[in-house]
Protein backbone atom coordinates (compact mmCIF):
# COMPACT_ATOMS: atom_id res chain seq x y z
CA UNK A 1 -43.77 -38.38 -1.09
CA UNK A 2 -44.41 -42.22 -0.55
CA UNK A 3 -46.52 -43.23 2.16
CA UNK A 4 -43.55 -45.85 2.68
CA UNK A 5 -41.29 -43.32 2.81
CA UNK A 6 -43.27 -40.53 4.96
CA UNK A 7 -44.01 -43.42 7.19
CA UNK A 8 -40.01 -44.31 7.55
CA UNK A 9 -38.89 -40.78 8.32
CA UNK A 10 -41.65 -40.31 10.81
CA UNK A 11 -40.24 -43.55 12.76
CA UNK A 12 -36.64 -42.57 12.12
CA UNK A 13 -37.51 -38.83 13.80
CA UNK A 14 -39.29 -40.79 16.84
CA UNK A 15 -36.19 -42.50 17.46
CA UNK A 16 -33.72 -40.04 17.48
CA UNK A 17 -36.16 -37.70 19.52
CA UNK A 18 -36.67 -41.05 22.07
CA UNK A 19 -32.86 -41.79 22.43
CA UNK A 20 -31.84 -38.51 22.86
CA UNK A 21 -33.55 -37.13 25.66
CA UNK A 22 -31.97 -35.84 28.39
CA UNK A 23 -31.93 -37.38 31.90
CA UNK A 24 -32.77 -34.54 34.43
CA UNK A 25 -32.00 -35.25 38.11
CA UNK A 26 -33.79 -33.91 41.21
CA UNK A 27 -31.98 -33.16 43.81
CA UNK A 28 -33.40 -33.30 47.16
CA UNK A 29 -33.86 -29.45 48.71
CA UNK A 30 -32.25 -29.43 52.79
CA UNK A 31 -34.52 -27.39 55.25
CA UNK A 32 -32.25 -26.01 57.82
CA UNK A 33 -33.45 -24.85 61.22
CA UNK A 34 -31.57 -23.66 64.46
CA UNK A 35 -31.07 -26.03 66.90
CA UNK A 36 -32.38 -26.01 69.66
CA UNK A 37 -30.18 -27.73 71.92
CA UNK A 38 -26.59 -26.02 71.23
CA UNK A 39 -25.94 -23.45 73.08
CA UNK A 40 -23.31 -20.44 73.04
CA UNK A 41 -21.09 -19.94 69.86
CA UNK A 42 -20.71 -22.79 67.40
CA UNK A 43 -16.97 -23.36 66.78
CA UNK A 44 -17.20 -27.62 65.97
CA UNK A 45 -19.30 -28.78 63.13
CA UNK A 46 -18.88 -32.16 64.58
CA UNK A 47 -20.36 -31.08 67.85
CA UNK A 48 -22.97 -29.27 65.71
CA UNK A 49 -23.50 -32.24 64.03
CA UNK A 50 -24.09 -34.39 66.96
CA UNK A 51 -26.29 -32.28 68.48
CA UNK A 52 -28.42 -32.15 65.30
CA UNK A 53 -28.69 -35.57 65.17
CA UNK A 54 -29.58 -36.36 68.88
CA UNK A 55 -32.90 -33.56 68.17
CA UNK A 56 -33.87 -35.82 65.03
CA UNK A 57 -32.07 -34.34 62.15
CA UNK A 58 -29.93 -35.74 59.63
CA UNK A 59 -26.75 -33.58 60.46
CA UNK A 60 -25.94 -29.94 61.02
CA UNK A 61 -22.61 -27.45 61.06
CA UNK A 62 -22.29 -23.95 61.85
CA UNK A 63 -23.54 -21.04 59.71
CA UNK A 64 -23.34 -17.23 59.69
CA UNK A 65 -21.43 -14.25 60.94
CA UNK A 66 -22.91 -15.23 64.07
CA UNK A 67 -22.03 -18.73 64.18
CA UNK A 68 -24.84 -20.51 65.02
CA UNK A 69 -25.59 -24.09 65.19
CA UNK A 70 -28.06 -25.26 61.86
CA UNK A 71 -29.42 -28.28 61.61
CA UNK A 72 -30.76 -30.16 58.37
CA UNK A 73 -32.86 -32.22 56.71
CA UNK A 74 -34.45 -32.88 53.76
CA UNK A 75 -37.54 -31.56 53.03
């Protein structure tokens, strides 16, 4: 084969390898901890929430069988 040639297939494979790579996205992982500050059974995710955010977090709702109060943030 030409050098030409070998040469134009090379830069033709580059370019199809370059333009169709895939974009991968990261998604930020949530660490979820009890709260703290709600007490008894958690019935409101919006009081949940609340309460979450007064102790620093970025939100919370109510998880489990036992229906306790988690709050979140990202990691």
């Amino acid at each position: 084969m030409e050098p030409r040639k070998a040469m134009a297939y090379v830069l033709l494979l580059c370019a199809i390898l370059l333009t169709s790579r895939e974009t991968v996205r990261v998604d930020a992982r949530l660490c979820k901890v009890p709260s703290g500050g709600y007490k008894g059974l958690c019935v409101s995710d919006t009081n949940c929430a609340q309460v979450c955010m007064s102790e620093g977090f970025s939100g919370g709702d109510c998880k489990g069988l036992r229906r306790r109060c988690m709050c979140y943030k990202q990691c």
